[in-house]
Protein backbone atom coordinates (compact mmCIF):
# COMPACT_ATOMS: atom_id res chain seq x y z
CA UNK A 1 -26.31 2.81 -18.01
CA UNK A 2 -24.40 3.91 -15.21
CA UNK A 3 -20.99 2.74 -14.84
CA UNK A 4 -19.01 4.89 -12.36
CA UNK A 5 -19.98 8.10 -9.95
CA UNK A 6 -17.40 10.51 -9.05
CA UNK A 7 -18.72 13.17 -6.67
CA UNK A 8 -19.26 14.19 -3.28
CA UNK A 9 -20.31 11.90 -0.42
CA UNK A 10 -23.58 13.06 0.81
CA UNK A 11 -24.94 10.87 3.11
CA UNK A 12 -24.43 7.46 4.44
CA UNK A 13 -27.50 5.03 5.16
CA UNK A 14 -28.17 1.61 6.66
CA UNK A 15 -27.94 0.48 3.03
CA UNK A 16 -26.14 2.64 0.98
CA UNK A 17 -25.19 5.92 0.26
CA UNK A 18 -26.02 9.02 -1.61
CA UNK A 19 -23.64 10.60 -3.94
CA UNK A 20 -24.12 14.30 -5.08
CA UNK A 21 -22.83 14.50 -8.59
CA UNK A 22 -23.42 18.13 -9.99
CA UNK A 23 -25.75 18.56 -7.62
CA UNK A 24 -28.07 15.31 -8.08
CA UNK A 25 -28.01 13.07 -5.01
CA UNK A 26 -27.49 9.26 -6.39
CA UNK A 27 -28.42 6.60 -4.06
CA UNK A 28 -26.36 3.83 -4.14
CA UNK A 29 -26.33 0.48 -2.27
CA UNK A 30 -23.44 -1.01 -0.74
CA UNK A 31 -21.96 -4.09 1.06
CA UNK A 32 -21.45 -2.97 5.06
CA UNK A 33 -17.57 -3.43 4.43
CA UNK A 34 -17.91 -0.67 1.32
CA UNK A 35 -19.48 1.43 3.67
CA UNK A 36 -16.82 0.85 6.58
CA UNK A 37 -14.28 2.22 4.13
CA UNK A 38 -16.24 5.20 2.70
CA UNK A 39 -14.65 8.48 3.66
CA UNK A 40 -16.39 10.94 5.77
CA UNK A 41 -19.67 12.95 4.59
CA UNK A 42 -18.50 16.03 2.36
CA UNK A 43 -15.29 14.46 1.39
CA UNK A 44 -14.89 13.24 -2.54
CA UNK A 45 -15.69 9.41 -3.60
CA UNK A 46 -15.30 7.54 -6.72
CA UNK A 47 -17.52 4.38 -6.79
CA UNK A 48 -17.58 1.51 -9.42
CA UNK A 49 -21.45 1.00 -10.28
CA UNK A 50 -23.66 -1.48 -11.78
CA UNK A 51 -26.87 -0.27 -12.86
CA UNK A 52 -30.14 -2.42 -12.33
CA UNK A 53 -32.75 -1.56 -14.54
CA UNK A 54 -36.51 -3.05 -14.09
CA UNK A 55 -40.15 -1.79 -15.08
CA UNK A 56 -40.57 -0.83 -11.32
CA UNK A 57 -37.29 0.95 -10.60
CA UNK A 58 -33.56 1.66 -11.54
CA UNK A 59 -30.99 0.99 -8.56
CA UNK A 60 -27.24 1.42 -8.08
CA UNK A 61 -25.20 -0.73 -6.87
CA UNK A 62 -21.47 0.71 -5.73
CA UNK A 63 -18.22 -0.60 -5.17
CA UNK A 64 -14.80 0.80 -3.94
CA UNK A 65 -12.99 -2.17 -5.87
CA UNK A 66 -13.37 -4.01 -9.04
CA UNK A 67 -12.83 -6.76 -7.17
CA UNK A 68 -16.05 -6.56 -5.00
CA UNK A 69 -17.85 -5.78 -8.24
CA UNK A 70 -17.07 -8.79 -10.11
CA UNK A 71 -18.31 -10.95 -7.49
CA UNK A 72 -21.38 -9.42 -7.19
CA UNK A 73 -21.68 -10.43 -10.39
CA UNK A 74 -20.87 -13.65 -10.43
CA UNK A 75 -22.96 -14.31 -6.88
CA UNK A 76 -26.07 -12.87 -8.37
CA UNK A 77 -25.67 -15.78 -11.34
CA UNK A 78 -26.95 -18.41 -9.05
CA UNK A 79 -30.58 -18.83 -8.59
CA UNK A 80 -31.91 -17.70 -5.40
CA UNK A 81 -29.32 -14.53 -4.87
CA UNK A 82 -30.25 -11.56 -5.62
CA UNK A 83 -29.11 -8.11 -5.00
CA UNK A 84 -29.72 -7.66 -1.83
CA UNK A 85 -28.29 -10.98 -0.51
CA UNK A 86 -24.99 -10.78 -2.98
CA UNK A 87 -24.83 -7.86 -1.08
CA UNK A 88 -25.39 -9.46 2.80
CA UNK A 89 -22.83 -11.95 1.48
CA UNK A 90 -20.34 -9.35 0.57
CA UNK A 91 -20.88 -7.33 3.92
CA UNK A 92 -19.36 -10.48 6.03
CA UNK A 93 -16.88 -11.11 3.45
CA UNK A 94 -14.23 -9.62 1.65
CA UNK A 95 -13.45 -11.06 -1.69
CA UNK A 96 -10.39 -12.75 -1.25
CA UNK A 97 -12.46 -14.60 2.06
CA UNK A 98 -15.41 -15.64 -0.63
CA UNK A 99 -12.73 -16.87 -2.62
CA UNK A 100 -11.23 -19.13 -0.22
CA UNK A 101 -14.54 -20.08 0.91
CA UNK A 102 -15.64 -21.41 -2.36
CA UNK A 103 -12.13 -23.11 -2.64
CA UNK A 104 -12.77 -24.89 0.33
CA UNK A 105 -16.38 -25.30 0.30
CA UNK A 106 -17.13 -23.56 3.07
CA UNK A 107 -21.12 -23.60 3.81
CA UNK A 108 -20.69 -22.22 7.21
CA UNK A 109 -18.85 -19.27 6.49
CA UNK A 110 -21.76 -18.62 3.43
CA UNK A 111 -24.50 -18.89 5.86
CA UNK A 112 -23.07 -15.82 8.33
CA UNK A 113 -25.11 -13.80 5.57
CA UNK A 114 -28.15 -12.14 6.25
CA UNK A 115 -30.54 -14.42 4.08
CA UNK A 116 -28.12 -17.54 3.61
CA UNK A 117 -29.42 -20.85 4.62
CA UNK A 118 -27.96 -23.93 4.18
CA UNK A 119 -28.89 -25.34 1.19
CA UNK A 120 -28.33 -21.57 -0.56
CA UNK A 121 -25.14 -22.24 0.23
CA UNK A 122 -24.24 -25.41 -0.65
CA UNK A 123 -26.10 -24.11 -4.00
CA UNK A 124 -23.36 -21.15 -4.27
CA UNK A 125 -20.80 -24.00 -3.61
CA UNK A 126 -21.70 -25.87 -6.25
CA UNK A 127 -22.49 -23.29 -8.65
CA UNK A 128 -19.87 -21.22 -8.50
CA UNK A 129 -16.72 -23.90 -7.92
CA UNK A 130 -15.47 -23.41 -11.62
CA UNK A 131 -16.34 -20.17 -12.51
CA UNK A 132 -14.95 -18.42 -9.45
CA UNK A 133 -11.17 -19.71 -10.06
CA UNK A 134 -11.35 -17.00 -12.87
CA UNK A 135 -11.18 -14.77 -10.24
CA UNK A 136 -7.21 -14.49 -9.01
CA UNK A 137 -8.32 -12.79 -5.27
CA UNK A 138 -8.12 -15.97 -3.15
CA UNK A 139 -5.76 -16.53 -0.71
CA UNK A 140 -6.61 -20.00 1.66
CA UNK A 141 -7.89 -19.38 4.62
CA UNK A 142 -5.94 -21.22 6.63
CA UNK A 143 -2.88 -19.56 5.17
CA UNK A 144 -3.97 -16.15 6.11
CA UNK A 145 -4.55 -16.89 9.47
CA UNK A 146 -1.61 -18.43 9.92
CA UNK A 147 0.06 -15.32 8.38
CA UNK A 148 -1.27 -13.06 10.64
CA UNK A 149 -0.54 -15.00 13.47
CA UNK A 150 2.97 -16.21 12.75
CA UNK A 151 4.18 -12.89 10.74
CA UNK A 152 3.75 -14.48 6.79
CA UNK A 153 6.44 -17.20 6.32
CA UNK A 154 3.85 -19.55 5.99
CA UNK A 155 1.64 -17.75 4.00
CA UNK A 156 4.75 -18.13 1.65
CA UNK A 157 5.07 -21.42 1.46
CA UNK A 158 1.29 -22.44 0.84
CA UNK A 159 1.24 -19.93 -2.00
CA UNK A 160 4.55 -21.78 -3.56
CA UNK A 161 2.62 -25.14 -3.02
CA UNK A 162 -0.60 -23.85 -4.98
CA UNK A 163 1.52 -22.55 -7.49
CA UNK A 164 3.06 -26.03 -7.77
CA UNK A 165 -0.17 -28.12 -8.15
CA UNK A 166 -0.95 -25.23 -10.75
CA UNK A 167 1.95 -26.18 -12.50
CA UNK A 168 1.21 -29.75 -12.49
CA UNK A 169 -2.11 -29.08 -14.23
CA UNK A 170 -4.73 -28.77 -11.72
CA UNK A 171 -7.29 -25.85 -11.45
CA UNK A 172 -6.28 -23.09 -8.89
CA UNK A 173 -9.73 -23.49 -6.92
CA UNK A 174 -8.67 -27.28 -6.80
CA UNK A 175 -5.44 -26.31 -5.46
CA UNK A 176 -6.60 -23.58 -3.71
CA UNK A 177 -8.37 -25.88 -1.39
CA UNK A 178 -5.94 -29.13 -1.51
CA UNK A 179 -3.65 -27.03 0.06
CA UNK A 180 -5.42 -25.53 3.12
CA UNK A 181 -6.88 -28.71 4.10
CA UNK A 182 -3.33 -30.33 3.73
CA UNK A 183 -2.30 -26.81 5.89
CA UNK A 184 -5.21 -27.78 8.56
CA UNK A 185 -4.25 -31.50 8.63
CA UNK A 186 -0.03 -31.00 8.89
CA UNK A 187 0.19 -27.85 11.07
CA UNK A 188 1.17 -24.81 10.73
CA UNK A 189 4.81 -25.96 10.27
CA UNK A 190 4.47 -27.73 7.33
CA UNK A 191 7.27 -27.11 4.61
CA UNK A 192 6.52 -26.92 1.21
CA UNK A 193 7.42 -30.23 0.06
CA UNK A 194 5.14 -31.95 2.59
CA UNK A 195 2.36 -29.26 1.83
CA UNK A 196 2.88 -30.53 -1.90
CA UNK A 197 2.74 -34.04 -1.49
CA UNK A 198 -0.24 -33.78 1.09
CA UNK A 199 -1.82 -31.96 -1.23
CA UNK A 200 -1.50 -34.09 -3.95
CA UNK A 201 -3.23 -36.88 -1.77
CA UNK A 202 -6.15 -34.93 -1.37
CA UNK A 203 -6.67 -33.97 -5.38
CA UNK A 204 -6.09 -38.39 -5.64
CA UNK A 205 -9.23 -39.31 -6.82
């Protein structure tokens, strides 16, 4: 099985790429935003691979990033995604956006894929709630647009207040999300106490 491919970038496609390694040309299908940060034809790339082996074919799937790897795992877990649409999901977004997505539920930013419908994504949702806070590459949403708007101080101060509800026992995902809808409802700015405590009213069962 194919793990990695170190070579020379050959060509890029609508869907992928070819890599010449030795002088074989491996095709090898990305996510748009892998192939928005491919360098330029003739120039040297390293890819991260997962191999996909069936009676009908063998295809490649490459990543610049573990990161992007492992949740093209994990989205092609759930019934109904396959390659290809793990893939349209990781073209729109980045991994630390999926993340946050999940955290907060988030059907509408799911269904920006090519191939997503509605009830795919509430599936994804549900699916992949738990298993995704393995995955330390979410940062709230709100938070990060705040951040870029306002320069990061607030970005600061949700990440303390996730930390804290960590700390206090609950999941990351689950804080993860208690804290950017506490973020949407107080403003953007809240201090970290009242981010905590609203917070904690919206884990209150």
């Amino acid at each position: 099985m194919i793990a990695r491919l170190s070579g020379v970038l050959d060509a890029i496609e609508t869907d992928g790429c070819v890599v010449d390694v030795g002088g074989v040309g491996y095709l090898v299908y990305c996510s748009g935003k892998t192939l928005s940060r491919l360098p330029r034809v003739g120039e040297p790339v390293v890819l991260a691979v997962i191999t996909h082996v069936r009676e009908d074919h063998i295809h490649l799937y490459g990543f610049l990033d573990g990161a992007e790897r492992e949740w093209f795992r994990l989205l092609t877990t759930v019934q109904g995604v396959g390659s290809k649409v793990a893939l349209a999901i990781l073209s729109v977004l980045a991994p630390g956006e999926l993340g946050a997505a999940i955290a907060l539920q988030d059907r509408t930013a799911l269904t920006r894929a090519d191939g997503v419908g509605p009830k795919l994504a509430a599936r994804i949702l549900v699916e992949l709630k738990d298993k995704a806070a393995g995955l330390a590459v979410v940062v709230p949403l709100a938070a990060a647009r705040t951040a870029a708007v306002a320069g990061g101080p607030l970005a600061g101060a949700a990440d303390d207040a996730v930390s804290a509800l960590v700390n206090l026992g609950y999941r990351r995902v689950e804080a993860f999300g208690a804290v950017a809808a506490a973020q949407r409802r107080l403003g953007a700015e809240a201090a970290l106490d009242a981010l905590i405590r609203a917070g904690l009213q919206e884990l209150a069962p």
